[in-house]
Protein backbone atom coordinates (compact mmCIF):
# COMPACT_ATOMS: atom_id res chain seq x y z
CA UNK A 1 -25.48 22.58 -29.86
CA UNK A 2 -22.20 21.72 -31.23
CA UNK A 3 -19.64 19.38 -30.71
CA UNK A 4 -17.85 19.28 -26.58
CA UNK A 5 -14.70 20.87 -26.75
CA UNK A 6 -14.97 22.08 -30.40
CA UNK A 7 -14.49 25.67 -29.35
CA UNK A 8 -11.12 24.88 -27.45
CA UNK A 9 -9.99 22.78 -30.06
CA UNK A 10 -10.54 26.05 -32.36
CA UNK A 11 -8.96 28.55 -29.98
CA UNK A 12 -6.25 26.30 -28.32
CA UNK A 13 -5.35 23.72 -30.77
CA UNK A 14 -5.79 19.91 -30.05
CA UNK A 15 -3.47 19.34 -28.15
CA UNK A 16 -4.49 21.45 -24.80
CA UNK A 17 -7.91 21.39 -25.32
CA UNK A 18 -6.99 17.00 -24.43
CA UNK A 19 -3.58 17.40 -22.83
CA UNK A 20 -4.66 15.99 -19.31
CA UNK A 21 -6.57 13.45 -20.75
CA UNK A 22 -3.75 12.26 -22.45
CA UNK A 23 -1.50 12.59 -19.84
CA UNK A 24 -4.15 10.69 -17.65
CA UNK A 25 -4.28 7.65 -19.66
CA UNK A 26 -0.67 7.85 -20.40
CA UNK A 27 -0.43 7.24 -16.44
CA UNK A 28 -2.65 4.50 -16.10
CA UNK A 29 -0.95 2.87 -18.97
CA UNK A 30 2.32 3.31 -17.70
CA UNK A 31 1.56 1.81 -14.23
CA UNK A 32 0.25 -1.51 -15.69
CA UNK A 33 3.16 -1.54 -17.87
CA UNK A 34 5.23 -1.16 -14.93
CA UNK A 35 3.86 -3.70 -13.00
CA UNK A 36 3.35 -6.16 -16.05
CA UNK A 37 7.61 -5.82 -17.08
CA UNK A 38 8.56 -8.22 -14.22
CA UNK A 39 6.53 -11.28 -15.26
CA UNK A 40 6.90 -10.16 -18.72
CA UNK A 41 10.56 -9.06 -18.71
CA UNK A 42 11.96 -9.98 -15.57
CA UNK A 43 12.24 -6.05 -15.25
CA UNK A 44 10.89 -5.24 -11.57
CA UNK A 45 10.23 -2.08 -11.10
CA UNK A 46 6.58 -2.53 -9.54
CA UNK A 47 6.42 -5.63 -8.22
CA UNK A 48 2.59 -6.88 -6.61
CA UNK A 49 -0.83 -5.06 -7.37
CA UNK A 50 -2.32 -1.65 -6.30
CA UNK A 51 -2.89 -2.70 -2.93
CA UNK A 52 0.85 -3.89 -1.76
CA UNK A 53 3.57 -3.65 -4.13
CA UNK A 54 7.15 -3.13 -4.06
CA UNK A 55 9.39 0.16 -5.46
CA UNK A 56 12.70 -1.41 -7.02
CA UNK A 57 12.34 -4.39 -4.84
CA UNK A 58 12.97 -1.86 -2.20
CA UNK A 59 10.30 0.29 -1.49
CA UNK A 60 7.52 -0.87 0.55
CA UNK A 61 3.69 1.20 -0.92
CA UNK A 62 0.69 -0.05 0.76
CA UNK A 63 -3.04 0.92 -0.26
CA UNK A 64 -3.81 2.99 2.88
CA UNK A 65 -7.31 1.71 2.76
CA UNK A 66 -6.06 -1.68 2.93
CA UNK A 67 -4.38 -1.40 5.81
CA UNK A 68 -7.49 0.35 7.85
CA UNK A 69 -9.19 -2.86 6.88
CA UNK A 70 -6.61 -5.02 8.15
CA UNK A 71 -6.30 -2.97 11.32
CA UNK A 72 -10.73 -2.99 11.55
CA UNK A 73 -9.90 -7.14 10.80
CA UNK A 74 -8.12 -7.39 13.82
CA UNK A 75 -4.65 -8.01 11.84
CA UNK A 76 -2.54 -6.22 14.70
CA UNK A 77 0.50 -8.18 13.92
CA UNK A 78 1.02 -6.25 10.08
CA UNK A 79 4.84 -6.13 9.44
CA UNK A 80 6.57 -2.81 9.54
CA UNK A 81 7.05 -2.62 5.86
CA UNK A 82 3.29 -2.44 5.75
CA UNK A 83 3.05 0.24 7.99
CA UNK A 84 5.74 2.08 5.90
CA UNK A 85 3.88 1.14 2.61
CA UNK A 86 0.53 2.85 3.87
CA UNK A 87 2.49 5.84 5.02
CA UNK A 88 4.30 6.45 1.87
CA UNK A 89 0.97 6.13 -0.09
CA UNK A 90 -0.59 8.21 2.39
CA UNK A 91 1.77 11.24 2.61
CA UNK A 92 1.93 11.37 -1.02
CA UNK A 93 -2.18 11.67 -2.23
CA UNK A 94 -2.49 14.25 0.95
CA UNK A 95 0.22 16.06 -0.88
CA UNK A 96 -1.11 15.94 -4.79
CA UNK A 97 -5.29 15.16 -4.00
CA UNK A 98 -6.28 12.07 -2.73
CA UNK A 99 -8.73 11.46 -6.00
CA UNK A 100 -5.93 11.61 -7.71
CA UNK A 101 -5.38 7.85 -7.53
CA UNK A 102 -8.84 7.84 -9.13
CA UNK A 103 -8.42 9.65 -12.31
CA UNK A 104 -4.71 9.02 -12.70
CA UNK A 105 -3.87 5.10 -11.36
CA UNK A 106 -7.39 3.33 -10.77
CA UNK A 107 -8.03 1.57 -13.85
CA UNK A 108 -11.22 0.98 -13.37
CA UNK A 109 -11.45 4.55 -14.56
CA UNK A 110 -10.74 3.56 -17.81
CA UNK A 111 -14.14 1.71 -17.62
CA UNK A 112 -15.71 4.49 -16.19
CA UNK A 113 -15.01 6.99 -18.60
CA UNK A 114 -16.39 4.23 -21.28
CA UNK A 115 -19.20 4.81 -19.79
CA UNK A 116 -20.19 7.90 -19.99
CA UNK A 117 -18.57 8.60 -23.48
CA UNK A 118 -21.05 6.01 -24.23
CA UNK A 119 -23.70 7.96 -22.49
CA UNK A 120 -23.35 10.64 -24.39
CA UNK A 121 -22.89 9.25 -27.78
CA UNK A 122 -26.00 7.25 -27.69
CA UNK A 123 -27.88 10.17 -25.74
CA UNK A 124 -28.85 8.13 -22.90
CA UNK A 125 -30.27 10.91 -20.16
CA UNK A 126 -31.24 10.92 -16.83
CA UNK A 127 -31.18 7.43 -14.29
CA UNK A 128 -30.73 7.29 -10.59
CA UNK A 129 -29.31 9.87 -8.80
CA UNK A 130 -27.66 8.55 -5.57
CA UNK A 131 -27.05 11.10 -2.86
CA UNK A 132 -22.96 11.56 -2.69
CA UNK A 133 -22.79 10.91 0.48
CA UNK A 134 -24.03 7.16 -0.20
CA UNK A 135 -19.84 6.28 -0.78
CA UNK A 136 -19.17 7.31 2.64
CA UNK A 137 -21.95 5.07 4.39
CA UNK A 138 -20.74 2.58 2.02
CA UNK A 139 -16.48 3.39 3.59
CA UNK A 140 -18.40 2.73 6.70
CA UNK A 141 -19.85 -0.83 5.93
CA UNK A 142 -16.66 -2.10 4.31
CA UNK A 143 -14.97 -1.30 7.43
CA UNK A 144 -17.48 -2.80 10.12
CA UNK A 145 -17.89 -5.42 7.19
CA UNK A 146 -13.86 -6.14 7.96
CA UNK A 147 -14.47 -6.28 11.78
CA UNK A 148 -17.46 -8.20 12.15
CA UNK A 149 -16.12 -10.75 9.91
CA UNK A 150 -11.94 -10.55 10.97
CA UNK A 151 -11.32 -10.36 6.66
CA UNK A 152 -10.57 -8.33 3.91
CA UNK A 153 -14.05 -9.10 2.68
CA UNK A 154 -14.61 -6.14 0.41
CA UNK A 155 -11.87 -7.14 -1.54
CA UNK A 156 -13.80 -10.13 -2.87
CA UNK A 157 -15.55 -7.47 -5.05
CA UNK A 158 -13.90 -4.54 -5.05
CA UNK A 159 -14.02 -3.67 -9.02
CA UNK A 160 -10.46 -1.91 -8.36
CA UNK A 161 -8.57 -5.00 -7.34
CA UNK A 162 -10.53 -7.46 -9.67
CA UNK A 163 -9.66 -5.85 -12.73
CA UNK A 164 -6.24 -5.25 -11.91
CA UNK A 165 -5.74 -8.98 -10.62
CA UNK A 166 -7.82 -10.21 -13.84
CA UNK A 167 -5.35 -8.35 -15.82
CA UNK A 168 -2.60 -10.35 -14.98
CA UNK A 169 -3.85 -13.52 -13.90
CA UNK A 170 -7.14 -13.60 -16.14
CA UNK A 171 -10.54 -11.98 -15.18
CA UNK A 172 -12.68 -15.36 -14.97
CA UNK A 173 -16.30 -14.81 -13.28
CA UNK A 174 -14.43 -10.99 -12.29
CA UNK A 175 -15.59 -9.88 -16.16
CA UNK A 176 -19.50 -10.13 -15.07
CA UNK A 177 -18.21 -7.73 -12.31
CA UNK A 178 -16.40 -5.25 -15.01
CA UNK A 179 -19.06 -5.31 -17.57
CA UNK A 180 -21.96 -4.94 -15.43
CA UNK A 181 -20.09 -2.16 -13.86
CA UNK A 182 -20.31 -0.46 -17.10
CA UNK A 183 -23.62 -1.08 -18.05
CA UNK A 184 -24.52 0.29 -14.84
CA UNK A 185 -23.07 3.93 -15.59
CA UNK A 186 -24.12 3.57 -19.19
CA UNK A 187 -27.71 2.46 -18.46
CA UNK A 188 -28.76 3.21 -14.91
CA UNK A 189 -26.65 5.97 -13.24
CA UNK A 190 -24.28 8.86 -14.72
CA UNK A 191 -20.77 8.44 -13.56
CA UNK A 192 -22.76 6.39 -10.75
CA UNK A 193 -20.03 4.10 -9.37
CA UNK A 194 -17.42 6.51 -9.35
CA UNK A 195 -19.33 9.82 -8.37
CA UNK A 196 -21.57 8.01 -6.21
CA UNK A 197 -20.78 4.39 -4.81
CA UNK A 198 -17.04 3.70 -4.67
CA UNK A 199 -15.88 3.71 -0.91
CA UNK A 200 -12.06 3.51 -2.64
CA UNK A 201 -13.01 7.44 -3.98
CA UNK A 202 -14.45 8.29 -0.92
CA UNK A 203 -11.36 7.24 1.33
CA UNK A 204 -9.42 9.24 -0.90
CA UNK A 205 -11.53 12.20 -1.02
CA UNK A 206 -11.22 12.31 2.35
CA UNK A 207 -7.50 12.33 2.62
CA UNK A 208 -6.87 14.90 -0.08
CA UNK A 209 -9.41 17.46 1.80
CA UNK A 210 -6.35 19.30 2.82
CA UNK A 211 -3.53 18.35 0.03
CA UNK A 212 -1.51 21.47 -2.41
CA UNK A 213 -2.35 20.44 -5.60
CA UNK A 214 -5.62 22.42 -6.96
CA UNK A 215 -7.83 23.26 -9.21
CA UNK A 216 -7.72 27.30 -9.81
CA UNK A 217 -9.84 29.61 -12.04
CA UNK A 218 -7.82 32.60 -10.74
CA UNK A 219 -9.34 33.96 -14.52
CA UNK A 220 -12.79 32.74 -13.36
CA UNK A 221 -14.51 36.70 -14.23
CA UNK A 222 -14.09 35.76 -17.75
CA UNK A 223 -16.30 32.35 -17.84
CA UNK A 224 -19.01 33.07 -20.39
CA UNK A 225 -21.72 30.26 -18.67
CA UNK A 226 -20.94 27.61 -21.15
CA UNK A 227 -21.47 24.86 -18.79
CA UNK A 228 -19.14 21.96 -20.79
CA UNK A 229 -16.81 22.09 -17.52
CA UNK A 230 -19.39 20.77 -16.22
CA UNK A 231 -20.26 18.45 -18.32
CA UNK A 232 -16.99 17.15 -18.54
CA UNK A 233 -16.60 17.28 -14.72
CA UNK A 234 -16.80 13.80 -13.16
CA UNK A 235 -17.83 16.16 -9.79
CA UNK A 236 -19.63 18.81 -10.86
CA UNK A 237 -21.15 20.12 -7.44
CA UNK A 238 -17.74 21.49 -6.78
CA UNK A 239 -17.19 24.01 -10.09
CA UNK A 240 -19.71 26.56 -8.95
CA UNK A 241 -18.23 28.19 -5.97
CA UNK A 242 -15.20 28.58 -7.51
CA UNK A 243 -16.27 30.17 -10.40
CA UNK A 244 -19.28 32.15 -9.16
CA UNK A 245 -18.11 32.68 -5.64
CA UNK A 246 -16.05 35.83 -5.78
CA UNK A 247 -19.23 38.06 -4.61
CA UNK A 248 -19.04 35.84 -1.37
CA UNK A 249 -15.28 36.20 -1.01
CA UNK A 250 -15.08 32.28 -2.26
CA UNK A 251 -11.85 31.63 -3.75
CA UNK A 252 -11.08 30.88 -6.78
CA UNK A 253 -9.54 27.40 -5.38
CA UNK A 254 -11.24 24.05 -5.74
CA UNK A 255 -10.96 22.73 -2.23
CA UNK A 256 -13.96 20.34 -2.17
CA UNK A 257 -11.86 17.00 -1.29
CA UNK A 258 -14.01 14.81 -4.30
CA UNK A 259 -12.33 16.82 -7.20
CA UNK A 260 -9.93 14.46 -9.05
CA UNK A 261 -7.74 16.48 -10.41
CA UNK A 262 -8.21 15.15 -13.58
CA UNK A 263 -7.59 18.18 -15.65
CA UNK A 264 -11.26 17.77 -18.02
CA UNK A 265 -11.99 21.42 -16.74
CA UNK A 266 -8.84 22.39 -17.50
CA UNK A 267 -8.89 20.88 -20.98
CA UNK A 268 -12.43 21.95 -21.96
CA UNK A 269 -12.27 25.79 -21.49
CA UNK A 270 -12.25 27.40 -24.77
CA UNK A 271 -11.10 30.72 -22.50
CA UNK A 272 -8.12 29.20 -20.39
CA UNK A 273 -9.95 29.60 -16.98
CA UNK A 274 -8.72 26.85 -14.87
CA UNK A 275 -5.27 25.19 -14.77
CA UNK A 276 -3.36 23.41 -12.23
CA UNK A 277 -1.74 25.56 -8.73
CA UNK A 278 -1.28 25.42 -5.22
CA UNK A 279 -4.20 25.87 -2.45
CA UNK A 280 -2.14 29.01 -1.08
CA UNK A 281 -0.95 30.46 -4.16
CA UNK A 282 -1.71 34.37 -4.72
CA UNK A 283 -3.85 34.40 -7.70
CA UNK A 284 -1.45 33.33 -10.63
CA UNK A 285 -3.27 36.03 -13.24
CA UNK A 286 -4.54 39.24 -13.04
CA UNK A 287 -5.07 39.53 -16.31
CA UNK A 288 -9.10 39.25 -17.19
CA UNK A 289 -9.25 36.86 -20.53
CA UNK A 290 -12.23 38.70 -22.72
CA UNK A 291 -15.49 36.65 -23.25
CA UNK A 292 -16.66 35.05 -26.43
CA UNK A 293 -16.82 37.90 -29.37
CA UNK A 294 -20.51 38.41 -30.66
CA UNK A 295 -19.89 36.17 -33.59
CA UNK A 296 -18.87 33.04 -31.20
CA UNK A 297 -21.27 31.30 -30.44
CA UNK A 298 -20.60 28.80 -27.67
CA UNK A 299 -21.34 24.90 -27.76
């Protein structure tokens, strides 16, 4: 086995076989700049945290899953800037793919991805397997959690909101929280908290269930069965009706909700399968990219 990716690096040159990725943490970078100019600079453009911040000082964005906790907390009396903020946030992930906030904003996926790079370079295999369903039980808890108690209790420990507090007003006990987080998806479950546990991805997975943005492997007759999409996939249950689904009329569209968007597929395939396109769109090539020659071996 060779090296992940070391076949699209050959064929498509650095830079696409790890544009998305770059683009991803390029993202998350640029958000916590954005919110970090103001007490830094006195430059507001973001002004608060991921779950209620302001646009210019002007416009209102709420975390939508906020706000169904305040609403489950029994916080009728929310101001109408709120209500704003959580639509804004809300029309826009069912437009792009609700995960999106996961692979492109949530920093915690920086930690994540740590992880399982980690994983891999020390060979650590197998762990528990949690069904994925588990993060929606868990959506479920936070939010009778909220009404039972009348608070925004998950947000003592939501790993999302910690880390992005910590990073501007110091982690404190919130770093036991972070590392053990990581040690978690290095030690005892692949891509466990994120794939598995977090009820913040499984909001958003359900939002994005019917958003543009996809995932397409309109080329998807060409895949030679190297599996490192998969690999590289942080939900890999949802790559194999799209690319072995044409016999059953499947289309060549990622529509599974839980995809992130994050572009790994994209980035990974030596043969240019996947790429970025709209849930209606025709299929953007007709053109059949050839398979591997004899003397390519893949990874």
């Amino acid at each position: 086995m060779g090296k992940l990716g070391a076949n699209a690096i050959k064929r498509r040159g650095w830079w696409l076989a790890h544009r998305w990725l770059v683009l991803r943490r390029l993202s998350q970078a640029s958000i916590l700049l954005l919110f970090l100019l103001g007490p830094w600079a006195g430059i507001y453009v973001l002004k608060g945290n991921l779950s209620s911040s302001l646009l210019f000082n002007t416009i209102p964005m709420t975390d939508p899953m906020i706000f169904l906790q305040m609403l489950a907390a029994g916080f009728w009396g929310v101001t109408s800037a709120a209500v704003t903020g959580a639509a804004i946030i809300l029309i826009f992930y069912m437009l792009v793919g609700g995960r999106v906030f996961c692979s492109w904003v949530c920093p915690v996926n920086l930690v994540t991805d740590l992880a399982f790079w980690l994983r891999r370079k020390l060979e650590f295999r197998g762990g528990l397997v949690f069904p994925r369903a588990t993060r929606y039980w868990l959506l479920g808890v936070v939010m009778l959690v909220a009404a039972v108690t009348g608070t925004l209790a998950y947000e003592l420990i939501n790993p999302v909101s910690l880390l992005h507090r910590g990073l501007f007003f110091g982690m404190g006990a919130g770093w036991v929280l972070i590392i053990g987080l990581l040690l978690f998806d290095l030690a005892v479950s692949k891509r466990g908290w994120c794939s598995h546990l977090c009820p913040m991805g499984a909001f958003y997975g359900l939002i994005s269930q019917y958003s543009l943005i996809r995932v397409r492997a309109d080329s998807r007759s060409a895949c030679d069965d190297c599996g490192e999409c998969f690999v590289v996939c942080p939900e890999p249950q949802i790559l194999p009706p799209v690319l072995k689904g044409e016999s059953k009329g499947i289309p060549p569209v990622v529509l599974d909700g839980t995809c992130t968007n994050c572009g790994r597929c994209i980035d990974i395939c030596h043969d240019g399968i996947f790429q970025f396109g709209f849930r209606f769109e025709k299929n953007l090539s007709g053109e059949v990219k050839p398979h591997l020659s004899a003397n390519e071996s893949p990874i």
